[in-house]
Protein backbone atom coordinates (compact mmCIF):
# COMPACT_ATOMS: atom_id res chain seq x y z
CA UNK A 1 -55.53 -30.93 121.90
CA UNK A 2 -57.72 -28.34 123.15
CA UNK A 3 -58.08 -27.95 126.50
CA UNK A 4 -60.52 -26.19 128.67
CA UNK A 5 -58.83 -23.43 131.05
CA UNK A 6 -59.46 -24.24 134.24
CA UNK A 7 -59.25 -21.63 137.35
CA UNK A 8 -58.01 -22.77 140.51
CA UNK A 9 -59.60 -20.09 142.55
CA UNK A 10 -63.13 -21.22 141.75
CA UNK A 11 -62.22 -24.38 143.68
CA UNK A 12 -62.79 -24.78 147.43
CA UNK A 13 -59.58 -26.74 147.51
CA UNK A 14 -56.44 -27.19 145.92
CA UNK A 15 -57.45 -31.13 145.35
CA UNK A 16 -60.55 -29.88 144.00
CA UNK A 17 -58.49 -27.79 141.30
CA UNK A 18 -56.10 -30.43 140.43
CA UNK A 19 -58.66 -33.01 140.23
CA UNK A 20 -60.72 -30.72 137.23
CA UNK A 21 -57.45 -30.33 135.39
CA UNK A 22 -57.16 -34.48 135.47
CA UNK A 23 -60.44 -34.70 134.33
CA UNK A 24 -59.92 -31.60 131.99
CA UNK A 25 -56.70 -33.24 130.18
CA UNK A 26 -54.31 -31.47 131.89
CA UNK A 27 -50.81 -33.48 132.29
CA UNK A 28 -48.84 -33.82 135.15
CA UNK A 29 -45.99 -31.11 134.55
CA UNK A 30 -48.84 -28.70 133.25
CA UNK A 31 -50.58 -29.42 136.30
CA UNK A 32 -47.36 -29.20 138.76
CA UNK A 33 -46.34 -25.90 136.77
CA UNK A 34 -49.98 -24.25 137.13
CA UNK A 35 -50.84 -25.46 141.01
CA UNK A 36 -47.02 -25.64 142.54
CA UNK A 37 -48.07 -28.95 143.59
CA UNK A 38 -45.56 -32.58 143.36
CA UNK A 39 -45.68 -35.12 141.19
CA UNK A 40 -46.89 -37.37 144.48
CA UNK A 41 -49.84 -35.25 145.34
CA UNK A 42 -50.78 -35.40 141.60
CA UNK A 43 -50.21 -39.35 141.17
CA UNK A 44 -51.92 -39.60 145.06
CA UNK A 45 -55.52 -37.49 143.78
CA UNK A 46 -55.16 -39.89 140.37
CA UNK A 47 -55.13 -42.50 142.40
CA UNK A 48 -57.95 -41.32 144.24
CA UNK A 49 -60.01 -40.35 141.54
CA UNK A 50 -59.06 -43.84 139.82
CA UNK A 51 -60.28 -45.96 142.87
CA UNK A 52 -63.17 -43.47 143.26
CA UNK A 53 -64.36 -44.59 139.80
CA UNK A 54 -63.97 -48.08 140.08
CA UNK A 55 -66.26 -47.79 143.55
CA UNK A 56 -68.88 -46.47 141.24
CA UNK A 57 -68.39 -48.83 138.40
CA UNK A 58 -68.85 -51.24 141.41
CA UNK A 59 -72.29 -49.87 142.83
CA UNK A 60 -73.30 -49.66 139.36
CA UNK A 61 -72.34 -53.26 138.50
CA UNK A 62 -73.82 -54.40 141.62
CA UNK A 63 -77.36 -51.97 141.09
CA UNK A 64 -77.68 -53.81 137.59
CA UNK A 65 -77.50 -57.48 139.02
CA UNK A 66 -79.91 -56.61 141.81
CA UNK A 67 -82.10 -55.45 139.58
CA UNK A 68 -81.77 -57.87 137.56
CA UNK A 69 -82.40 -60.50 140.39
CA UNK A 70 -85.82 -58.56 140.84
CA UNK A 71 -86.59 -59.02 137.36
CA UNK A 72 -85.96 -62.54 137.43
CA UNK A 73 -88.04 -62.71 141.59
CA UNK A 74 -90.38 -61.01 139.48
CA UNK A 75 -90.66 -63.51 136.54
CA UNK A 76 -90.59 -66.29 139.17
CA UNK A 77 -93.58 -64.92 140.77
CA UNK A 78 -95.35 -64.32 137.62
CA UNK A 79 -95.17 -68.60 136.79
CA UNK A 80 -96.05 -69.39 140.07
CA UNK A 81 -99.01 -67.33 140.30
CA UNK A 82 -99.99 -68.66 136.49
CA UNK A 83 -99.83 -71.97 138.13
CA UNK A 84 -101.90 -71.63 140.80
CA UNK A 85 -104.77 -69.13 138.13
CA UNK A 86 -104.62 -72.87 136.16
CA UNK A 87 -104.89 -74.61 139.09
CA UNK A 88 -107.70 -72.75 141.02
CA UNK A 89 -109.20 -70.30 138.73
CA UNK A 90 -109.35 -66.14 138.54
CA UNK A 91 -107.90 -64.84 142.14
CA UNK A 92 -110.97 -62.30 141.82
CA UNK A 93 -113.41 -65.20 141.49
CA UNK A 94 -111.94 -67.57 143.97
CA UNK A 95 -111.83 -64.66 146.70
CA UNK A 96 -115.18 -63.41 146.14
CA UNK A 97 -116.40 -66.91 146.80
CA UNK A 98 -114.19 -67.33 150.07
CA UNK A 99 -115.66 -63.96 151.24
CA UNK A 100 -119.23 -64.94 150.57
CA UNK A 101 -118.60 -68.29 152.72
CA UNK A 102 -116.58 -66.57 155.89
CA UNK A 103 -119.25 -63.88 155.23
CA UNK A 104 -121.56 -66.96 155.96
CA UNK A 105 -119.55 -68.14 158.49
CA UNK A 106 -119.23 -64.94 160.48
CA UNK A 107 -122.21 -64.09 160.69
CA UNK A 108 -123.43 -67.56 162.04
CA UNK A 109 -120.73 -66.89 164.51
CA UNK A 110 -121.93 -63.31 165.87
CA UNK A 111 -125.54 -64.43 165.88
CA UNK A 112 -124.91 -67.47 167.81
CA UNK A 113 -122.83 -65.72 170.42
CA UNK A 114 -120.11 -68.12 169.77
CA UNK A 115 -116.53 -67.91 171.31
CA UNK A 116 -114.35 -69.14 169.04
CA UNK A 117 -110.03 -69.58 169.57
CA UNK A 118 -108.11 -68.14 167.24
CA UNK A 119 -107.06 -71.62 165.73
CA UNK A 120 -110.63 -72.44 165.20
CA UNK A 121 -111.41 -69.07 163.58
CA UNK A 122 -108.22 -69.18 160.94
CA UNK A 123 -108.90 -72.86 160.44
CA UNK A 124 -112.37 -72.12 159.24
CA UNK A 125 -111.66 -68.94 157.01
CA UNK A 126 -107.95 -71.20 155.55
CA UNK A 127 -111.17 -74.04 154.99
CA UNK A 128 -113.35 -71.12 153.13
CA UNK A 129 -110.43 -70.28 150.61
CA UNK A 130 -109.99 -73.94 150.05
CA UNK A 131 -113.35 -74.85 149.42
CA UNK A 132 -113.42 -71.61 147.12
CA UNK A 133 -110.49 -73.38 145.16
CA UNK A 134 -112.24 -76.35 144.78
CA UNK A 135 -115.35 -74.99 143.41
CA UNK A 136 -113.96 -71.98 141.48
CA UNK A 137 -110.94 -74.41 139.88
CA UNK A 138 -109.67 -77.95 139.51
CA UNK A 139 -111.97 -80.56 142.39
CA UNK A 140 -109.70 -82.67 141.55
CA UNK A 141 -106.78 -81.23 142.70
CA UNK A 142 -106.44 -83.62 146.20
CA UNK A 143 -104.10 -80.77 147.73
CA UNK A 144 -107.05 -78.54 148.12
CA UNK A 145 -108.74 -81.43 150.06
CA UNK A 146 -105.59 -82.64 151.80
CA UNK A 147 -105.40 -78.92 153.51
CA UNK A 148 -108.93 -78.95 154.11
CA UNK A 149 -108.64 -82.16 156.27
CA UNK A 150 -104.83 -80.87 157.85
CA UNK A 151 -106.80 -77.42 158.90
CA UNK A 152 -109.71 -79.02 160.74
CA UNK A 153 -107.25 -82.14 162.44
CA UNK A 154 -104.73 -79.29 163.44
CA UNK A 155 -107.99 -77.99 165.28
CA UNK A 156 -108.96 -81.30 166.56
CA UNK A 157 -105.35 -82.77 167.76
CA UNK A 158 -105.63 -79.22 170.03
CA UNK A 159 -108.91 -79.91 171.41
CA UNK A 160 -107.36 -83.68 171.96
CA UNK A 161 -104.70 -81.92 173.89
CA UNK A 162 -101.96 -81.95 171.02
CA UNK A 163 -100.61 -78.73 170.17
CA UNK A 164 -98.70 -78.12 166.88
């Protein structure tokens, strides 16, 4: 077997040294010969060196099943939002109609001098995106009405003096 010389002074340490002539092929008894070092100190920086790999077989185990588990998030997110482009329609179509209503809606606001609570205001842009789903995708999809009707009673039961 041919094995690479190794110089010991080149090392910053005497582990360092030993630990190249491991990795180099060196045995034990070549190694104790060359560095004056015992068969312990040897069998200790093996030992070492053995644990040190099976930490990064470990991280590298563990890097592959998170990314793995991103893949698959990834994938799950990818059916989901095909769902919901067969259930309401292009994204890019349904928001451009949701900003054209609040648009609307805003501006009716501002001109009016309105003050409106924050529930009210959210309750009547989440109503704009709805109604956007409706028209851009499936009306029949009762959901779409069902939050419609939740938005504007969540408004309501507050103004009734029932907070949610």
């Amino acid at each position: 077997m041919n094995i690479p010389k190794i110089i010991p002074s080149k090392y910053k340490t005497k582990a360092e040294a030993v630990l190249a002539m491991l990795n180099a092929g060196y045995t034990p008894k070549q190694i104790r010969e060359r560095m004056s070092v015992s068969y312990s100190y040897i069998h200790t920086l093996k030992t070492k060196m053995a644990h040190k790999a099976e930490e990064a077989k470990a991280e590298a185990t563990a890097k592959v099943k998170a990314e793995a588990a991103a893949e698959a998030k990834a994938n799950e997110v990818d059916k989901v939002l095909d769902t919901r482009a067969d259930q309401y329609g292009s994204f890019m179509q349904s928001a451009d109609i949701a900003i054209k209503i609040k648009s609307v809606m805003h501006n009716a606001v501002a001109r009016n001098d309105l003050h409106l609570y924050p529930d009210q205001l959210l309750a009547l842009d989440m109503i704009a995106v709805k109604i956007s789903r409706i028209v851009n995708g499936n009306p029949a999809n009762r959901d779409s009405w069902l939050d419609i009707a939740g938005y504007a009673k969540l408004v309501a039961d507050r103004l009734g003096g029932v907070s949610r």
